[in-house]
N, C-alpha and C. Protein backbone atom coordinates (compact mmCIF):
# COMPACT_ATOMS: atom_id res chain seq x y z
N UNK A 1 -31.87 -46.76 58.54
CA UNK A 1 -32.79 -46.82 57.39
C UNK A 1 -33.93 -45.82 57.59
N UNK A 2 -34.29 -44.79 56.52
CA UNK A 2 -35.68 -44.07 56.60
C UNK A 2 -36.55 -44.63 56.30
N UNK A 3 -37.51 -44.38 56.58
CA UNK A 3 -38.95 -45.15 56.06
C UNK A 3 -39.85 -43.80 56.10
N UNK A 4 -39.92 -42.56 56.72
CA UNK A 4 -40.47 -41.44 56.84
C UNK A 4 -40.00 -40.32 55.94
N UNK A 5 -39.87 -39.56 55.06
CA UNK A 5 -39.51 -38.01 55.30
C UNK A 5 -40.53 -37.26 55.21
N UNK A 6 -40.14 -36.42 55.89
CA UNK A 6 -41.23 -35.00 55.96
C UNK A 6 -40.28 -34.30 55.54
N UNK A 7 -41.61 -32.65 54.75
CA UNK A 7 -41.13 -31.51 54.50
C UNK A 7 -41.87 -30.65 54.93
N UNK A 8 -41.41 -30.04 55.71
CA UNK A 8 -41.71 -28.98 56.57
C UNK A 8 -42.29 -27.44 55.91
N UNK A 9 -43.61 -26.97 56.00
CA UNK A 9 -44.01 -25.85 55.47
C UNK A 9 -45.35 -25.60 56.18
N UNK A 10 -45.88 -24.67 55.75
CA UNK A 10 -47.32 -24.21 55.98
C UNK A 10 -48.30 -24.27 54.64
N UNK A 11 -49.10 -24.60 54.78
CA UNK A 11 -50.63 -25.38 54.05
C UNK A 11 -50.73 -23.57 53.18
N UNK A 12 -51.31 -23.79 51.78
CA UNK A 12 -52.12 -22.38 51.49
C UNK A 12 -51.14 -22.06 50.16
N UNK A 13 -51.35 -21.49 49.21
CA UNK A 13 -51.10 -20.94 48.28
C UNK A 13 -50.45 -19.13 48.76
N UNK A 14 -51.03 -18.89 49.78
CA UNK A 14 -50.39 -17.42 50.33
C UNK A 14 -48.55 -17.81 51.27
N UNK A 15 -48.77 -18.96 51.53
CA UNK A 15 -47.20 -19.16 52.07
C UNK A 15 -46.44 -20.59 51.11
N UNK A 16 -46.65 -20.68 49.65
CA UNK A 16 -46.34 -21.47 49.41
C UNK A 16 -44.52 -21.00 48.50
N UNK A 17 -44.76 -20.06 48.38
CA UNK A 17 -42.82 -19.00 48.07
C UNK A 17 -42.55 -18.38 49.11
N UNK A 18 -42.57 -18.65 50.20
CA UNK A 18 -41.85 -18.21 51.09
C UNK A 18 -40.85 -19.27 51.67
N UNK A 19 -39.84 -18.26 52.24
CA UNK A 19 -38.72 -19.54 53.13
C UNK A 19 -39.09 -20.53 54.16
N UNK A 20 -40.33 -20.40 54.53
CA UNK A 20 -40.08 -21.20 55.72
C UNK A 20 -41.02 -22.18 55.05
N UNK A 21 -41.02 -22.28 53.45
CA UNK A 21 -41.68 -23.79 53.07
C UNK A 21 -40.27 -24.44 52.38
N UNK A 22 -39.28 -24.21 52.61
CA UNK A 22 -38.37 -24.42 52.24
C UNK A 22 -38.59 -26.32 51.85
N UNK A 23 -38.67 -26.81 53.14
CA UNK A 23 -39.25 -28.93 53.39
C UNK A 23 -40.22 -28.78 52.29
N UNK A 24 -41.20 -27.91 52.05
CA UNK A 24 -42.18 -28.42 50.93
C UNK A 24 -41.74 -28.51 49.32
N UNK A 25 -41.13 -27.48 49.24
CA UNK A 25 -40.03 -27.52 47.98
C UNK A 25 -39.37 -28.83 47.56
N UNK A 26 -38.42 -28.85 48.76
CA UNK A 26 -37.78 -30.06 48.59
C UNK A 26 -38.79 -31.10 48.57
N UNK A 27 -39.29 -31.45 49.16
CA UNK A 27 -39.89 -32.74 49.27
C UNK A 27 -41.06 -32.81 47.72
N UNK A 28 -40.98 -31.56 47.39
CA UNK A 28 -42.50 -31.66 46.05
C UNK A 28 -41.34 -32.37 44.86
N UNK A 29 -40.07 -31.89 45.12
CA UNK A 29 -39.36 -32.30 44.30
C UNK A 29 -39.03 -33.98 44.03
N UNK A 30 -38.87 -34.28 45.10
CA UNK A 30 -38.75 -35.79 45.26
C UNK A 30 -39.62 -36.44 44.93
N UNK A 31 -40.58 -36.08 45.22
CA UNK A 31 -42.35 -36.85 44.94
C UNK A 31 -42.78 -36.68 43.32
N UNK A 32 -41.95 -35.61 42.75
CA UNK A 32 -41.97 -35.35 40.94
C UNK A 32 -40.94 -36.44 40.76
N UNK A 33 -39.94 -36.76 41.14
CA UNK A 33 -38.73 -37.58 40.84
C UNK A 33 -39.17 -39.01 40.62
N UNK A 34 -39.97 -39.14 41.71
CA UNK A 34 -40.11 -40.40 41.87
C UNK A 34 -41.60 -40.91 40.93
N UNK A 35 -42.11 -39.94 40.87
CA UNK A 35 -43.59 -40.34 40.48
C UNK A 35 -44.58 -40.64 41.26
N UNK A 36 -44.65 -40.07 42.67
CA UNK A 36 -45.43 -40.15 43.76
C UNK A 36 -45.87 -39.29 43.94
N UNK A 37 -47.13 -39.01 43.64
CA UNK A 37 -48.17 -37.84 44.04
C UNK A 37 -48.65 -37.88 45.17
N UNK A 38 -48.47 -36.74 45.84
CA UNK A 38 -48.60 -36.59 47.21
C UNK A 38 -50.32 -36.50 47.18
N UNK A 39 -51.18 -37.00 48.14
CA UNK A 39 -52.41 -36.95 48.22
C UNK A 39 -52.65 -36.85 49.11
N UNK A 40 -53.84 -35.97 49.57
CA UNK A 40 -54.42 -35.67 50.93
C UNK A 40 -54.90 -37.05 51.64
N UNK A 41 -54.38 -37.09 52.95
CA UNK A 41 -55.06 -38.41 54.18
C UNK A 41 -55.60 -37.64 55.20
N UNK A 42 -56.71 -37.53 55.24
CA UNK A 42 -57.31 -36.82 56.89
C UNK A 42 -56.98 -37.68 57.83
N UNK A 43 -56.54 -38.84 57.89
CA UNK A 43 -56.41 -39.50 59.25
C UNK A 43 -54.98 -38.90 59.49
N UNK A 44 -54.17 -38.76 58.26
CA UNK A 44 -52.38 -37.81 58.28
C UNK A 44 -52.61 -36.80 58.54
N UNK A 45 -53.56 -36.16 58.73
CA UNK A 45 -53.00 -34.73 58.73
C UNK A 45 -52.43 -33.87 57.51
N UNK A 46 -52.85 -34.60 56.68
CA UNK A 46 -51.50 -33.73 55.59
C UNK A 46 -51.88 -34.38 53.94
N UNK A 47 -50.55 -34.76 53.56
CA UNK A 47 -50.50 -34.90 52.20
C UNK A 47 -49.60 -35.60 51.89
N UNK A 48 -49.75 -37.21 51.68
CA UNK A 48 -48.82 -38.29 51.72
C UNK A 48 -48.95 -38.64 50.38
N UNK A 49 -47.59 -40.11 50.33
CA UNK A 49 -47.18 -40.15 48.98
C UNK A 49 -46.32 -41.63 49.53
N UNK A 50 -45.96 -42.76 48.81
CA UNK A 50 -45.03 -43.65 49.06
C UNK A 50 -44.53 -43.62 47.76
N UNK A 51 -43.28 -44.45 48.25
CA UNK A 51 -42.22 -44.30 47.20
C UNK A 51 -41.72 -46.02 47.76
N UNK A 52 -40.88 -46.22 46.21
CA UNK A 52 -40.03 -47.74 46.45
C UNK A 52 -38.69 -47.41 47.29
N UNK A 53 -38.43 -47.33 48.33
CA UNK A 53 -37.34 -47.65 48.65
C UNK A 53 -36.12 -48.55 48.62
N UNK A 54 -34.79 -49.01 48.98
CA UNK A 54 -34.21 -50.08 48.94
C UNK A 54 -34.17 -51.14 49.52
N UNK A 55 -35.55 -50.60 50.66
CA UNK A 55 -35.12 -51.80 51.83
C UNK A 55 -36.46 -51.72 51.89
N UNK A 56 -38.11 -51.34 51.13
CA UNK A 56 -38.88 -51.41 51.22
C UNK A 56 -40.03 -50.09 50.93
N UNK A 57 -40.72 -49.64 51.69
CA UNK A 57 -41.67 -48.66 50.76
C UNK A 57 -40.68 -47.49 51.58
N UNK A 58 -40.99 -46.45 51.34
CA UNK A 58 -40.56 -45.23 52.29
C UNK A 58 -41.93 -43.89 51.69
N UNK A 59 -42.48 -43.31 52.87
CA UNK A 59 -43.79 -42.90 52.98
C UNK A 59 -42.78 -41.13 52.84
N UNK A 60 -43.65 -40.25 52.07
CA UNK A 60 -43.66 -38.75 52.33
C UNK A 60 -44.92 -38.46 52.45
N UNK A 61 -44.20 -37.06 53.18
CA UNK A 61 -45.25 -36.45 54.30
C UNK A 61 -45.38 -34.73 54.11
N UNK A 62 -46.02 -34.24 53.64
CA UNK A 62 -46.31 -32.73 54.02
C UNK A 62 -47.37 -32.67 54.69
N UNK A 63 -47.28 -31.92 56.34
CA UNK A 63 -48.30 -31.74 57.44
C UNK A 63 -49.03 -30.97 56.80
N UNK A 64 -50.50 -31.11 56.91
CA UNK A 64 -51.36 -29.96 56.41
C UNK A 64 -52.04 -29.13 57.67
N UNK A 65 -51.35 -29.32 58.53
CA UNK A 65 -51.35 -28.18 59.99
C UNK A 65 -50.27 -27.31 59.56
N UNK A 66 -50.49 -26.00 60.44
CA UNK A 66 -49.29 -24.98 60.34
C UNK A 66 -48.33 -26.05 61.19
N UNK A 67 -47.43 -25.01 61.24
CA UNK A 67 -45.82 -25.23 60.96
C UNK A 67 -45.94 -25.92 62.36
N UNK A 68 -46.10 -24.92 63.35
CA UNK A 68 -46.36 -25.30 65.06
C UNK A 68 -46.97 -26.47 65.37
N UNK A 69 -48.07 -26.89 64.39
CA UNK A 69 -48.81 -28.41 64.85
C UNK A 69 -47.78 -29.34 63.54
N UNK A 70 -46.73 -29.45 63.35
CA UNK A 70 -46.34 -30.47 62.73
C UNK A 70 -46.43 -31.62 62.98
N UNK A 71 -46.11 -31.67 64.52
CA UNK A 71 -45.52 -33.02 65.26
C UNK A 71 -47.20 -33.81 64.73
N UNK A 72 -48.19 -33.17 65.01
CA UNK A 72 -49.76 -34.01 64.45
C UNK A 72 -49.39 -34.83 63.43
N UNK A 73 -49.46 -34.38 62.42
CA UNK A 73 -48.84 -34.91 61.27
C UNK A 73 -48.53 -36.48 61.28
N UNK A 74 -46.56 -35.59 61.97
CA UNK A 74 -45.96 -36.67 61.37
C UNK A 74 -46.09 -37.86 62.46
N UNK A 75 -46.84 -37.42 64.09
CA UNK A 75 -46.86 -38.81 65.31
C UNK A 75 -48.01 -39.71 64.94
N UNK A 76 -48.80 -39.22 63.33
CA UNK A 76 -50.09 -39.85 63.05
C UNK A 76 -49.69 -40.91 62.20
N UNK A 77 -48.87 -40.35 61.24
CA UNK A 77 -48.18 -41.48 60.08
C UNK A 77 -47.06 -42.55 61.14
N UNK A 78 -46.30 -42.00 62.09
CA UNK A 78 -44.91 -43.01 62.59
C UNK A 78 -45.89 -44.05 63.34
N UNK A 79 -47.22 -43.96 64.46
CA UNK A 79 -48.03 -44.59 65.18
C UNK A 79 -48.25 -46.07 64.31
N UNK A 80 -49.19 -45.22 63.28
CA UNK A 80 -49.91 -46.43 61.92
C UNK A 80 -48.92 -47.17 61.56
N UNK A 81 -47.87 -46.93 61.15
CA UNK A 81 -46.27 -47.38 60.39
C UNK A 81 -45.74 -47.60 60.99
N UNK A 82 -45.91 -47.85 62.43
CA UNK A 82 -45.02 -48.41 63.42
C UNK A 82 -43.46 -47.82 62.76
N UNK A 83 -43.09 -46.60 62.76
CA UNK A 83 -41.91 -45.99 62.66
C UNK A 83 -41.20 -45.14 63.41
N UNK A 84 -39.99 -45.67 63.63
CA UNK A 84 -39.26 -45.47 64.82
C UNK A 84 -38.62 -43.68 64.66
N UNK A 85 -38.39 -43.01 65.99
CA UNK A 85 -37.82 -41.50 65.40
C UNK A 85 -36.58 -41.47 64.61
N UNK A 86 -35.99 -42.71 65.24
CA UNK A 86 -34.83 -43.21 64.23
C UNK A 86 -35.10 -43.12 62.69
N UNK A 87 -35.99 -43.75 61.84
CA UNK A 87 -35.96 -43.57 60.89
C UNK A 87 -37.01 -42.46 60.32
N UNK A 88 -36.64 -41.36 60.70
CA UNK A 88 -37.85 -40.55 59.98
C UNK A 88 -36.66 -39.06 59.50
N UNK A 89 -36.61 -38.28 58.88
CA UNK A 89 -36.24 -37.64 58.26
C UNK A 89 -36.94 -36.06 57.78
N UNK A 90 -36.59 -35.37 58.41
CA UNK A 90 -37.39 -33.97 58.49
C UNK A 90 -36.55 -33.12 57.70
N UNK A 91 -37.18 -32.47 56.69
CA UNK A 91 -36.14 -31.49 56.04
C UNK A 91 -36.99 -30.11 55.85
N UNK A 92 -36.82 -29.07 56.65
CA UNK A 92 -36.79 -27.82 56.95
C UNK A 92 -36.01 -26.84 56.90
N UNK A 93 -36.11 -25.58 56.57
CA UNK A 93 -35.61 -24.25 56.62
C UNK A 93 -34.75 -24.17 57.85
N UNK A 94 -33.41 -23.65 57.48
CA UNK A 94 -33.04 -23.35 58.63
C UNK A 94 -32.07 -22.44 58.27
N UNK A 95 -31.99 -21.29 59.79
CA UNK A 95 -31.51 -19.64 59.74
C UNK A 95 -30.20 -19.27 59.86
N UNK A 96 -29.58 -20.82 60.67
CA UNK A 96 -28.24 -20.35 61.10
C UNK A 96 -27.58 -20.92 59.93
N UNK A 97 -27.57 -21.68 58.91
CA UNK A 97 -26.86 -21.92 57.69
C UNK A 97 -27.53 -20.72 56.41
N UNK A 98 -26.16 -20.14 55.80
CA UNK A 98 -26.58 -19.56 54.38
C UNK A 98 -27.05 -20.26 53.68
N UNK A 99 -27.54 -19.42 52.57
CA UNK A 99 -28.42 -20.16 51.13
C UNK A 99 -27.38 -21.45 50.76
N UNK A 100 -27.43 -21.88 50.07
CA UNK A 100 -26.93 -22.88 49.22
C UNK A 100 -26.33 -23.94 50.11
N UNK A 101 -26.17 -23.58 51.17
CA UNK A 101 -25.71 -24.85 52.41
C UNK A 101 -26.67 -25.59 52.98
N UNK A 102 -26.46 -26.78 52.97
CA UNK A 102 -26.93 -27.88 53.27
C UNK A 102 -26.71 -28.96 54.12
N UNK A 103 -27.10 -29.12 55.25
CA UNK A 103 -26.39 -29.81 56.22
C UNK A 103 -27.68 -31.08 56.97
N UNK A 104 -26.75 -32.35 56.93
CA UNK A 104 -27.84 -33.76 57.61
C UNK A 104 -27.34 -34.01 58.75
N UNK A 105 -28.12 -34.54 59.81
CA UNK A 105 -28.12 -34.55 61.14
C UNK A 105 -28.94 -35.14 62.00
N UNK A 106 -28.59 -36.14 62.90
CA UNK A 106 -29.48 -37.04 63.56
C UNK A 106 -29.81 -36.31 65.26
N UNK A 107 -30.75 -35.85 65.18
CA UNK A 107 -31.11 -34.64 66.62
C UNK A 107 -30.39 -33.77 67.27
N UNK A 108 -30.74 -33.18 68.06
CA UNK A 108 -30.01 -31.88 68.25
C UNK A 108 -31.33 -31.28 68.86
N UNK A 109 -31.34 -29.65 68.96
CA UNK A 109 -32.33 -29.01 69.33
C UNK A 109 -33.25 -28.10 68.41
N UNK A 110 -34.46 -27.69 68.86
CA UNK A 110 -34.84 -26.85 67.58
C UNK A 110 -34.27 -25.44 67.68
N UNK A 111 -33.91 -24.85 68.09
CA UNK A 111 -32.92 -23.65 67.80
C UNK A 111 -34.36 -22.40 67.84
N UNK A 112 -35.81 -23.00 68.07
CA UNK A 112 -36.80 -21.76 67.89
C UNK A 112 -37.79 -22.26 67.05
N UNK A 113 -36.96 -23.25 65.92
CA UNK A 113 -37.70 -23.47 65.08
C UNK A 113 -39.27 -24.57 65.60
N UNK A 114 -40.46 -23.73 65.44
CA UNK A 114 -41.65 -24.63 65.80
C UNK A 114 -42.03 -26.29 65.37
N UNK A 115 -41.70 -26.03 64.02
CA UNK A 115 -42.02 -27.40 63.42
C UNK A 115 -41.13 -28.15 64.01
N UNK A 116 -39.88 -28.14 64.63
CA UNK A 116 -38.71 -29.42 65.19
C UNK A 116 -39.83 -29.44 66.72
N UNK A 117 -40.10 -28.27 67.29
CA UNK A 117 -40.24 -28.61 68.25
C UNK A 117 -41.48 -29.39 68.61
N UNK A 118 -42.46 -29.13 67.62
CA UNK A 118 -43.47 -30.24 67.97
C UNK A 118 -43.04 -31.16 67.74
N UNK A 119 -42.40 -31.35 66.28
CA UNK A 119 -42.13 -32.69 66.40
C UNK A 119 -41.37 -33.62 67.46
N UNK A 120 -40.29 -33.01 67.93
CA UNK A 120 -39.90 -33.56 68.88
C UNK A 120 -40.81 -33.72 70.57
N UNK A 121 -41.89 -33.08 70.81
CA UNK A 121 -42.79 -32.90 71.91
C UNK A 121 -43.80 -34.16 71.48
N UNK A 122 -44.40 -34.39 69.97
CA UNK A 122 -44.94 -35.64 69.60
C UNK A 122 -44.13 -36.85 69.63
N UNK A 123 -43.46 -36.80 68.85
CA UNK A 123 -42.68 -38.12 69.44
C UNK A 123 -42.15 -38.41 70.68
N UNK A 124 -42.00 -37.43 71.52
CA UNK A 124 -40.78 -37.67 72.41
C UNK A 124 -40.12 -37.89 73.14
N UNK A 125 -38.94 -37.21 71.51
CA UNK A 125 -37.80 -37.07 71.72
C UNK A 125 -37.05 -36.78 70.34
N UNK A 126 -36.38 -35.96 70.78
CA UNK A 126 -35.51 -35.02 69.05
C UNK A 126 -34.72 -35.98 68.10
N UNK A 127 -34.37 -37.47 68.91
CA UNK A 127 -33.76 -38.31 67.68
C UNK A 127 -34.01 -39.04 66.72
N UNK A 128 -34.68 -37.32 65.50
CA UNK A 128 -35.13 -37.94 64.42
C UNK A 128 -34.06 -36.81 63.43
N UNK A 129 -33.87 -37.94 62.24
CA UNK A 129 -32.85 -37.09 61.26
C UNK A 129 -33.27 -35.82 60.97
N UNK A 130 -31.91 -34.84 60.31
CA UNK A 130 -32.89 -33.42 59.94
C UNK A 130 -32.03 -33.31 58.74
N UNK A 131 -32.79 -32.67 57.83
CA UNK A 131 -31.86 -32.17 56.61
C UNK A 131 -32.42 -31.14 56.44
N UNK A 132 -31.07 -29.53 56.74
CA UNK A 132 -31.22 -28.59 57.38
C UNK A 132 -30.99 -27.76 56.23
N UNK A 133 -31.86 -26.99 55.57
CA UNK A 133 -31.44 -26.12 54.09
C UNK A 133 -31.63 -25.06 54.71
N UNK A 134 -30.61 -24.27 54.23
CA UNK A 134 -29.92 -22.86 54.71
C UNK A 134 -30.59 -21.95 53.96
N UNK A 135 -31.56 -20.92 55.08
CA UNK A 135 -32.37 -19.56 54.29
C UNK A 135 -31.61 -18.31 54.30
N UNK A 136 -30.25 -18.60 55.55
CA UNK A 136 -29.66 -17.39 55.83
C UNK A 136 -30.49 -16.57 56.74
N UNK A 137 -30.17 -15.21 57.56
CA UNK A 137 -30.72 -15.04 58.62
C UNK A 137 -30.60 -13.40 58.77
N UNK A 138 -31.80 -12.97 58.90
CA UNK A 138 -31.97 -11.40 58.70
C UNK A 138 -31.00 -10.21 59.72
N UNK A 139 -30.37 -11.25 60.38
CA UNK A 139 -29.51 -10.66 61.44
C UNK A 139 -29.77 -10.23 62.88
N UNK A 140 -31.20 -10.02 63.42
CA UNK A 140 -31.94 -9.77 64.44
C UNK A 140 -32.63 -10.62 64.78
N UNK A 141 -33.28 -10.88 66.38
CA UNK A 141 -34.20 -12.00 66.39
C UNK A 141 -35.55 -11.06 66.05
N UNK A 142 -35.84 -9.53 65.93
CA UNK A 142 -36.90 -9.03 65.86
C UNK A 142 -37.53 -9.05 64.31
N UNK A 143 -36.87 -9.44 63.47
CA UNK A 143 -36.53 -9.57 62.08
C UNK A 143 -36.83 -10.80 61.65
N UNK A 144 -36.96 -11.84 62.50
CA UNK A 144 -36.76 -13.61 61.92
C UNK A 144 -38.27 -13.98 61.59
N UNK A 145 -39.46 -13.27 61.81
CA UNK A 145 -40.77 -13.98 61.72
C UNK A 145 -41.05 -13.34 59.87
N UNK A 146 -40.58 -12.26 60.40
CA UNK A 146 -40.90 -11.67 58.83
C UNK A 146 -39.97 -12.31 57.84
N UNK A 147 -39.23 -12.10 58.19
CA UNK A 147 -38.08 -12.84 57.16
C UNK A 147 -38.30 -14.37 56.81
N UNK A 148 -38.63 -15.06 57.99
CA UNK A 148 -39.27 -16.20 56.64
C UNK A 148 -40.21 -16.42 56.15
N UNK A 149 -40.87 -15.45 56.71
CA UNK A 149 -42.59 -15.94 56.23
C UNK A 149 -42.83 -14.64 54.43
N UNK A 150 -41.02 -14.31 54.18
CA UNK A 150 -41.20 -13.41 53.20
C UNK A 150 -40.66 -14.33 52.16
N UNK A 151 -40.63 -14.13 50.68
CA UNK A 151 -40.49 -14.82 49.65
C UNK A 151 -38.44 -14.20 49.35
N UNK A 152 -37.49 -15.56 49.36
CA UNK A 152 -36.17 -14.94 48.65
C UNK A 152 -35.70 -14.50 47.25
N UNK A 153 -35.15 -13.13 47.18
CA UNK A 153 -34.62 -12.58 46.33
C UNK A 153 -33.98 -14.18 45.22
N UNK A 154 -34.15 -13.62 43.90
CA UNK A 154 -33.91 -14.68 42.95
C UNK A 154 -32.49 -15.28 43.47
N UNK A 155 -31.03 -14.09 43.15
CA UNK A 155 -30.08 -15.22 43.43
C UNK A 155 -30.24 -16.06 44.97
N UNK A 156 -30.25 -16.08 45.84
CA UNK A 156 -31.10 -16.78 47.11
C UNK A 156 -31.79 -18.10 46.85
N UNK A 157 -32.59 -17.73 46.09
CA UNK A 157 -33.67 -18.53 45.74
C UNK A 157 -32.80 -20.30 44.90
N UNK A 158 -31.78 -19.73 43.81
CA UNK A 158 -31.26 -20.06 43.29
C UNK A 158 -30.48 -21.02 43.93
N UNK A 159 -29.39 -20.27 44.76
CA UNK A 159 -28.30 -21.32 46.10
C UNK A 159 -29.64 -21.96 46.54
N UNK A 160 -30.48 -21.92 46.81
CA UNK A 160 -31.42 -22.99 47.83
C UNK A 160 -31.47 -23.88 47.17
N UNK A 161 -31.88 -23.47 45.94
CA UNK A 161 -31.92 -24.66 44.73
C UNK A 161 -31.29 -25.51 44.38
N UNK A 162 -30.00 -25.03 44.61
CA UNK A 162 -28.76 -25.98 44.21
C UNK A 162 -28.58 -27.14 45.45
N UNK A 163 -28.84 -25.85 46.64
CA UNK A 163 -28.37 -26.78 47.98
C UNK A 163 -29.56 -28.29 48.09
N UNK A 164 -30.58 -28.20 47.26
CA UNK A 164 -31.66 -29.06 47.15
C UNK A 164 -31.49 -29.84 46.27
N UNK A 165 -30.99 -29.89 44.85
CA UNK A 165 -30.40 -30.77 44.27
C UNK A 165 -29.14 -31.58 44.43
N UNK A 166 -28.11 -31.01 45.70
CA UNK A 166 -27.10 -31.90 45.79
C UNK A 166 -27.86 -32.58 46.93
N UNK A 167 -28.44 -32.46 47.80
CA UNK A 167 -29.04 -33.32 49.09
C UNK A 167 -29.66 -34.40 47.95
N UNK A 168 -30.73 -33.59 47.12
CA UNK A 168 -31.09 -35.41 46.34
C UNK A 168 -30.35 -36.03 45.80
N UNK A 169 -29.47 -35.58 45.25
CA UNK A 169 -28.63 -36.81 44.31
C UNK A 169 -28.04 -37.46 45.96
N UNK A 170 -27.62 -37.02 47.17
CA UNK A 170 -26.93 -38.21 48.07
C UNK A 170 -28.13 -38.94 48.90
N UNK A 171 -29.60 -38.49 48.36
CA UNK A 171 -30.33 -39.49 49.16
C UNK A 171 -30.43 -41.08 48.85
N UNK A 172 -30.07 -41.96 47.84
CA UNK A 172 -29.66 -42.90 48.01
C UNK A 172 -29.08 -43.35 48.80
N UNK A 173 -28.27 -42.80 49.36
CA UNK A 173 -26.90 -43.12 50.02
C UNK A 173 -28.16 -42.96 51.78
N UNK A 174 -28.82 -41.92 52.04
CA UNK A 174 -29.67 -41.95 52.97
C UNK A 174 -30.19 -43.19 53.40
N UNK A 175 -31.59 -43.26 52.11
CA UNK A 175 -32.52 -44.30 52.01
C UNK A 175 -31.39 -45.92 52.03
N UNK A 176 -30.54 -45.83 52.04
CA UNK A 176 -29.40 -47.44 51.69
C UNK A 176 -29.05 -47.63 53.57
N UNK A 177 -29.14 -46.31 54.36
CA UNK A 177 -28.67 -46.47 55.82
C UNK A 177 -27.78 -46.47 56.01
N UNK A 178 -27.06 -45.28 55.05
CA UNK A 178 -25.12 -45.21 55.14
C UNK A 178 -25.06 -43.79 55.17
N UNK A 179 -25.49 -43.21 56.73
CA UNK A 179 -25.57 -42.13 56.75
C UNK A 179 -24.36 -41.76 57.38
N UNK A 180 -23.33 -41.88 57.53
CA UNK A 180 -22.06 -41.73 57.71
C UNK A 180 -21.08 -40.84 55.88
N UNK A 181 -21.62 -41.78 55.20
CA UNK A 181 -21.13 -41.76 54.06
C UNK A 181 -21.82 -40.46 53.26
N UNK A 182 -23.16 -40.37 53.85
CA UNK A 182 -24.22 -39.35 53.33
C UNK A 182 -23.82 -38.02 53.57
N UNK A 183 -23.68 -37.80 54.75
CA UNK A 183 -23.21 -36.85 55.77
C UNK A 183 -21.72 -36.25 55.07
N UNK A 184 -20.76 -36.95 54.49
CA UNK A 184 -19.49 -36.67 53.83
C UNK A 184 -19.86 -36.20 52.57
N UNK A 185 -20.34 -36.65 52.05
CA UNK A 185 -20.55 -36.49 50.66
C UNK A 185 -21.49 -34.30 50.56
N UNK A 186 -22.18 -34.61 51.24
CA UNK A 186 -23.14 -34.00 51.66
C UNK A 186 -22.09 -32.46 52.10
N UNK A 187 -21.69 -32.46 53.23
CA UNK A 187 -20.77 -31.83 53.62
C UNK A 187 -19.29 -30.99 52.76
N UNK A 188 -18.82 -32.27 52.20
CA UNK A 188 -17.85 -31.31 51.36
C UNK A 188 -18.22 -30.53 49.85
N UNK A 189 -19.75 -30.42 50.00
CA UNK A 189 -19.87 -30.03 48.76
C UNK A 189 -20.45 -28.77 49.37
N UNK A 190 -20.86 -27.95 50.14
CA UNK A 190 -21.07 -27.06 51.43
C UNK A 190 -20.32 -25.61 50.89
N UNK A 191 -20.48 -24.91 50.43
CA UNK A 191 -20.11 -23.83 50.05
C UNK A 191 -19.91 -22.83 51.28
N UNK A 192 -18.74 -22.13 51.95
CA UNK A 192 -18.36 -21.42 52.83
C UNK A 192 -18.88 -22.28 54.54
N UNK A 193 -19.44 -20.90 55.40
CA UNK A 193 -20.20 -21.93 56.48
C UNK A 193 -21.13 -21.70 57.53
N UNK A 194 -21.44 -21.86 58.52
CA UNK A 194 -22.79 -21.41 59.23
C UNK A 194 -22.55 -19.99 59.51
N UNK A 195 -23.50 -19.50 59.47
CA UNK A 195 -23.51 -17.71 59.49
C UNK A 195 -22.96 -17.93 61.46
N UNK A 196 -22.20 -17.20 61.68
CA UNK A 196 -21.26 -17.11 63.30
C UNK A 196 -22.11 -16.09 64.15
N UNK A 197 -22.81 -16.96 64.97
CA UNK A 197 -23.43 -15.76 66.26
C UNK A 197 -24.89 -15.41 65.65
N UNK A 198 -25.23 -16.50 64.66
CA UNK A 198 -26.67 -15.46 64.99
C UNK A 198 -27.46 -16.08 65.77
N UNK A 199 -28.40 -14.87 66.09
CA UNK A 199 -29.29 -15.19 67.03
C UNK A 199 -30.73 -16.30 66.89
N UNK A 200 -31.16 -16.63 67.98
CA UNK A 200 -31.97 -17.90 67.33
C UNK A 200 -33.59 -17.32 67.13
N UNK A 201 -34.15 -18.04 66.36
CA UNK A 201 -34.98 -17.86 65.70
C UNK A 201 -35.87 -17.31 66.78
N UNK A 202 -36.97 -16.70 66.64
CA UNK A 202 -38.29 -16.12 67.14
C UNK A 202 -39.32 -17.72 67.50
């Protein structure tokens, strides 16, 4: 069961179209869906929001630290909420999947990426869900800081989009704790597949 998600980005109107707010996208979307306006908490760190869940409230989260101090954030909301890494749900940009792919996942490593790794250094330990939206990957590791912190070409922009509307329509299936079932659903709708050999993020 979730009771957490975060979306992963950087604070500011100067990085708010770029890829690596990819979690803020998604998650602004959900919080329009639902009718939960995300509002600033200084004791969060950020910019929270609850929502009705099926099994009770379920809290969103955008860190209002850069990307690197995430784990602040989200070890401020799980502490108060007594919420386990088990149920928390991080959805971030990620390099080694193309645009429009979309992939859910219960820990693993951060691959470079800063925001997993605080988070996992605040809590830790990495076994917290991830829902991994594919920016695609500039091909170099000398190339990866610019490249997400740059805004994607429209069709790009577009596959992200899509890959963000099929993850919401199976978050029911998330928020219900049938992440087996989530994960399938999720998966065969996956257009081609992880970009092969690239290098990990900066």
């Amino acid at each position: 069961m979730i009771r957490l998600i975060v979306g992963l980005g950087n604070p500011g109107p100067e990085h708010a179209q770029q890829r690596h707010n990819a979690g803020f996208w998604w998650l602004d979307q959900l919080a329009d869906r639902q009718g939960a306006p995300l509002r600033p908490e200084k004791g969060f760190f950020g910019h929270v929001a609850r929502m009705r869940g099926p099994h009770g409230d379920v809290w969103l989260l955008e860190p209002g630290t850069y990307m690197n101090r995430s784990g602040q954030s989200v070890a401020a909301v799980a502490r108060f909420y007594k919420i386990t890494p088990e149920e928390i749900l991080v959805v971030h940009d990620e390099l080694d999947l193309l645009p429009g792919q979309v992939k859910l996942k219960r820990g693993g490593g951060h691959a470079g990426h800063n925001g997993l790794r605080d988070i996992a250094a605040q809590l830790g330990t990495p076994l917290f869900w991830r829902l991994r939206l594919g920016i695609g990957h500039p091909g170099s590791r000398e190339a990866v800081i610019g490249f997400v912190l740059g805004r994607p070409p429209r069709g790009e922009l577009e596959l992200i989009e899509q890959a963000m509307q099929r993850s919401l329509q199976v978050l029911p299936r998330v928020l219900d704790g049938d992440m087996d079932l989530a994960v399938m659903e999720l998966h065969r709708e996956n257009p081609g597949g992880a970009r092969p050999g690239a290098p990990a993020r900066a």
